[in-house]
N, C-alpha and C. Protein backbone atom coordinates (compact mmCIF):
# COMPACT_ATOMS: atom_id res chain seq x y z
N UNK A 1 0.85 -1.18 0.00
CA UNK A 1 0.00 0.00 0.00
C UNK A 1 0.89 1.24 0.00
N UNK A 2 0.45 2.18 -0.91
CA UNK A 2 1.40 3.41 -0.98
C UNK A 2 0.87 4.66 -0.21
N UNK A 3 1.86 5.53 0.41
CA UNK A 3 1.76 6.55 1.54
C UNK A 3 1.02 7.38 0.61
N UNK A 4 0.23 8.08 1.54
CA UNK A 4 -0.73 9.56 1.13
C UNK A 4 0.30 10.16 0.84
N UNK A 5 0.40 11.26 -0.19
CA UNK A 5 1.49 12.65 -0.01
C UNK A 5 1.10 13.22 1.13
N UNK A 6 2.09 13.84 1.77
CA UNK A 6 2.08 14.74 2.27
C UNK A 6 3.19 16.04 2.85
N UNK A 7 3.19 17.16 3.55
CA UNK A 7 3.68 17.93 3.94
C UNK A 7 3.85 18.48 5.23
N UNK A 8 5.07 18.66 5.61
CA UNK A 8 4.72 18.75 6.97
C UNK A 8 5.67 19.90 7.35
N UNK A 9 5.13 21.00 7.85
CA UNK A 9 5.95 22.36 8.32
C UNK A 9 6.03 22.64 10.03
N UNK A 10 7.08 22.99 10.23
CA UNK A 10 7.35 23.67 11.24
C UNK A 10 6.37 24.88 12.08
N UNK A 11 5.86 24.78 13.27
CA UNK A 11 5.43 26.12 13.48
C UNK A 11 5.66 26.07 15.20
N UNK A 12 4.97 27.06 15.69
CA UNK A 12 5.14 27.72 17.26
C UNK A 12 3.97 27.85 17.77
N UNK A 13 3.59 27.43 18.73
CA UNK A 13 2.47 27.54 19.44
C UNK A 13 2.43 29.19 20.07
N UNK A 14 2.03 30.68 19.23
CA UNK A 14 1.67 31.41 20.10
C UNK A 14 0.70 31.53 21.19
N UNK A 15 0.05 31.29 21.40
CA UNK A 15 -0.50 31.13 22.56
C UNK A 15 -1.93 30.33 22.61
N UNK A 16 -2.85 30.34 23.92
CA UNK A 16 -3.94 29.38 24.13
C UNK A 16 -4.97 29.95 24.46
N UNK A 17 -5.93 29.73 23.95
CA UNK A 17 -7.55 30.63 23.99
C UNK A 17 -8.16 29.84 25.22
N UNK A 18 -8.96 30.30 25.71
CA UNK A 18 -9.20 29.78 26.73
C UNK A 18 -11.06 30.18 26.37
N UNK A 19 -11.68 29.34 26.29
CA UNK A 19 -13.26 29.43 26.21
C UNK A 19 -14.01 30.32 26.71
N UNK A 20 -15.22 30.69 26.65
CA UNK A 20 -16.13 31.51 27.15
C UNK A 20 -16.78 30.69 27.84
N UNK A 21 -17.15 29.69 27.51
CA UNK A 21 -18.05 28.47 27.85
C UNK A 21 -17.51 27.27 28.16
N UNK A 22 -17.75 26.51 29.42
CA UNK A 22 -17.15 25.56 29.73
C UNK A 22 -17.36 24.23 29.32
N UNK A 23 -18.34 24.45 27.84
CA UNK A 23 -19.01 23.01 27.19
C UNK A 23 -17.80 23.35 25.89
N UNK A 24 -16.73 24.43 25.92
CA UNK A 24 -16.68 24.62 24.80
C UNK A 24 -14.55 24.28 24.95
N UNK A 25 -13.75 23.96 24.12
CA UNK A 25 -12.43 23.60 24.65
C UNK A 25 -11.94 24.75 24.34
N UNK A 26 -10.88 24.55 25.15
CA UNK A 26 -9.74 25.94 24.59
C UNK A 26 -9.29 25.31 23.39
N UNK A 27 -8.15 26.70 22.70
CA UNK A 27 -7.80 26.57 21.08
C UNK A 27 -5.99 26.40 22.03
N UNK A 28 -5.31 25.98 21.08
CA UNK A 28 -3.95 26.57 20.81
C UNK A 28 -4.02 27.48 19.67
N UNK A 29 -3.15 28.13 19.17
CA UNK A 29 -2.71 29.34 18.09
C UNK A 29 -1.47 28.81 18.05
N UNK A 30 -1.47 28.38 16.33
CA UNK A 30 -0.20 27.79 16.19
C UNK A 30 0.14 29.01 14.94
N UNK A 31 1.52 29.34 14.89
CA UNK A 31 1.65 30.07 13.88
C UNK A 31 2.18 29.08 12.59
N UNK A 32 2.64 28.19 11.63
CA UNK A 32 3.00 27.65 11.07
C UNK A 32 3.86 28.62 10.01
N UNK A 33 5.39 27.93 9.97
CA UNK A 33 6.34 28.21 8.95
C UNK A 33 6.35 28.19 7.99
N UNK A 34 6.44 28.97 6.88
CA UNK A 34 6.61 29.05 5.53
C UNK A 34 4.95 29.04 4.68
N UNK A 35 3.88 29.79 5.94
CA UNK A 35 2.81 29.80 5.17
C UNK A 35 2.61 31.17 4.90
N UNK A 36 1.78 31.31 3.96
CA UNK A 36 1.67 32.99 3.35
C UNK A 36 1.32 33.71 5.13
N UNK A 37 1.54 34.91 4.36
CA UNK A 37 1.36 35.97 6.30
C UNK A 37 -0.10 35.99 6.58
N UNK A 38 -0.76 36.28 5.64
CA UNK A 38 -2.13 36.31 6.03
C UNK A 38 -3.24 35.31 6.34
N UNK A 39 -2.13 33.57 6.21
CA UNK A 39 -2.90 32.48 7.04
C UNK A 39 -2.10 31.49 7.15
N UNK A 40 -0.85 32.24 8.12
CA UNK A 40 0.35 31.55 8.92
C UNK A 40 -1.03 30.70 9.97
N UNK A 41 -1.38 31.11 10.62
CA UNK A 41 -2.43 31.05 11.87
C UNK A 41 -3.02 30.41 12.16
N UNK A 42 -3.17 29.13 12.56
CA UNK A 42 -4.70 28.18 12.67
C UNK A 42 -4.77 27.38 14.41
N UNK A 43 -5.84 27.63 14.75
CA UNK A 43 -6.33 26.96 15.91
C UNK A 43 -7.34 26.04 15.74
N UNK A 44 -6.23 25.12 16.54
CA UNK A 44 -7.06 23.45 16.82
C UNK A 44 -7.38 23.66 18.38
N UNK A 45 -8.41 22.74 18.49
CA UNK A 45 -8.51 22.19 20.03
C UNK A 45 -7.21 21.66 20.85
N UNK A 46 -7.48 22.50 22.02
CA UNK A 46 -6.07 22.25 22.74
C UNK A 46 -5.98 20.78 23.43
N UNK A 47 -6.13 19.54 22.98
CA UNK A 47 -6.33 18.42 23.13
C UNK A 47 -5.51 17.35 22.32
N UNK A 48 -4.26 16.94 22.80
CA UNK A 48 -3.23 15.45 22.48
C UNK A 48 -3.34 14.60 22.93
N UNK A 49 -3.31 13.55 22.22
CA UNK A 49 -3.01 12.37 23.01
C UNK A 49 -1.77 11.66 23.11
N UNK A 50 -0.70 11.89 24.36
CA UNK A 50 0.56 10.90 24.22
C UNK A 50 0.76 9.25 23.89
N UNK A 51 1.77 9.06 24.18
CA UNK A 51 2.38 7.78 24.12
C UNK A 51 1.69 6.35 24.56
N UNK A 52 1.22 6.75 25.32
CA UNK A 52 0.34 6.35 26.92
C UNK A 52 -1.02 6.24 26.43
N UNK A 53 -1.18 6.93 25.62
CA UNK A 53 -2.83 7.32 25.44
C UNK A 53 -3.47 8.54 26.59
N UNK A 54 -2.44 8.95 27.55
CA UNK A 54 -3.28 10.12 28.36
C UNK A 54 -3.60 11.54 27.59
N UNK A 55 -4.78 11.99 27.95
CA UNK A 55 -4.72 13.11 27.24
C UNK A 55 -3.44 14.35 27.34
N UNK A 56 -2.99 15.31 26.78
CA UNK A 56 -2.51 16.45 27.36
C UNK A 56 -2.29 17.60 26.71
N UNK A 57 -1.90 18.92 26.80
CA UNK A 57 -2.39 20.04 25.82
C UNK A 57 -0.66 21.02 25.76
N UNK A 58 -1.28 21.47 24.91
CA UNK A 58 0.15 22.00 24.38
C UNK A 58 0.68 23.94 25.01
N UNK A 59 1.85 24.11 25.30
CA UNK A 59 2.13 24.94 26.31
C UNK A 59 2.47 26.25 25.02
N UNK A 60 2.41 27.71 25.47
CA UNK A 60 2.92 28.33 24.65
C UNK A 60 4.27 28.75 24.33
N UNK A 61 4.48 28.47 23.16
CA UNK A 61 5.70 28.76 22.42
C UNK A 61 6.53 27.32 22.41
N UNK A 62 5.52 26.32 22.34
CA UNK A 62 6.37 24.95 22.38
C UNK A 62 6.35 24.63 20.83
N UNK A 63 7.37 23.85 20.47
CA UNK A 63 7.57 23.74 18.50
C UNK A 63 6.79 22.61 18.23
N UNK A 64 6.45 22.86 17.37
CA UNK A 64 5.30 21.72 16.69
C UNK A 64 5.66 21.31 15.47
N UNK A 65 5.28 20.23 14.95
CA UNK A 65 4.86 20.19 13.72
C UNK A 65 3.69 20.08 12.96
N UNK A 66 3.19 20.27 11.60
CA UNK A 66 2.08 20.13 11.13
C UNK A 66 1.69 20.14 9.92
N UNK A 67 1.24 18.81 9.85
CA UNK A 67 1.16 17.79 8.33
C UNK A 67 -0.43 18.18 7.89
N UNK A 68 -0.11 18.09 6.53
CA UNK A 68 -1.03 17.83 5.97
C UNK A 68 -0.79 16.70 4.57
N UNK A 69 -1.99 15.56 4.49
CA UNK A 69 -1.90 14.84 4.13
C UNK A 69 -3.12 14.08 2.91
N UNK A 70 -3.04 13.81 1.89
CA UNK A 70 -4.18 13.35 0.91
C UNK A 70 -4.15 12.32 0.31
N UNK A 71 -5.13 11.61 0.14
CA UNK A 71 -5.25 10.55 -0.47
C UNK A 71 -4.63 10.63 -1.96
N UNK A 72 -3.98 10.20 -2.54
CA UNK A 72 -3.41 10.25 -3.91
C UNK A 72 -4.06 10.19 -5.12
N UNK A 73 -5.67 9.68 -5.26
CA UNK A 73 -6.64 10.21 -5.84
C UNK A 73 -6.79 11.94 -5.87
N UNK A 74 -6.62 12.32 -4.85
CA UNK A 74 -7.21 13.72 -4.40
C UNK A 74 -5.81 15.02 -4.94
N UNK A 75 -4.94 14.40 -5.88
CA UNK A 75 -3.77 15.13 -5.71
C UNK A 75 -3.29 15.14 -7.42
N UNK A 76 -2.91 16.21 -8.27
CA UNK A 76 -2.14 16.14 -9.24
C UNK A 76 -0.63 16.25 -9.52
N UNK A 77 -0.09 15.69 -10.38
CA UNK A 77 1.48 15.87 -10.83
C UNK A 77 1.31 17.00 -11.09
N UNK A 78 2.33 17.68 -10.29
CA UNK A 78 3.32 18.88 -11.18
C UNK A 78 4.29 18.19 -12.30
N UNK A 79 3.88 19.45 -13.67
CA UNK A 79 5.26 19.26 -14.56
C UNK A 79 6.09 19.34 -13.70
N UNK A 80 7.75 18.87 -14.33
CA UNK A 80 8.59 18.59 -14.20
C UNK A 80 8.66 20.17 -14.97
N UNK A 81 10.49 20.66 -14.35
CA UNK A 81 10.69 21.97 -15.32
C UNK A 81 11.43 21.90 -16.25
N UNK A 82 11.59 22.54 -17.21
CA UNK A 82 11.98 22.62 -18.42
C UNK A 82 13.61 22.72 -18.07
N UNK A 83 14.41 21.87 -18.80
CA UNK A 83 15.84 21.99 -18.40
C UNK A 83 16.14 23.66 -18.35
N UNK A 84 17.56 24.16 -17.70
CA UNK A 84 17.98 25.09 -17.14
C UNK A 84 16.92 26.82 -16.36
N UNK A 85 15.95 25.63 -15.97
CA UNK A 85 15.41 26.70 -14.86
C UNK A 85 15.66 26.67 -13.75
């Protein structure tokens, strides 16, 4: 069976939202590396699961990584470039 593509960048946890509502989870704010400036930014639920299987949540300014990944149906070839570009 062959691997999904995928990509996986560097980013920083700026900081952790903390709910209005206690039915509702806090976010992390991750900034992610090498994405355009105007949507470096995305918050997930502040919710991991380790090694162990215990839950646990992520601290600010701790390094992350973050993949994204597709089924190979869902994905096209890039040309190849034209010699001396």
């Amino acid at each position: 069976m062959s691997e999904k593509p995928r990509k996986t960048l560097p980013g920083t946890v700026e900081k952790i939202i903390k709910s209005p509502l206690p039915s509702e989870p806090e976010k992390a704010q991750i900034a992610v590396e090498g994405a355009d400036h105007l949507y470096k930014e995305i918050r997930i639920e502040n919710k991991l699961t380790d090694e162990n299987g215990k839950e646990v949540s992520l601290k600010p300014g701790a390094q992350v990584e973050v993949s994204v990944q597709a089924e190979p149906s869902a994905t096209t070839s890039i040309p190849d470039s034209p010699p001396g570009k």
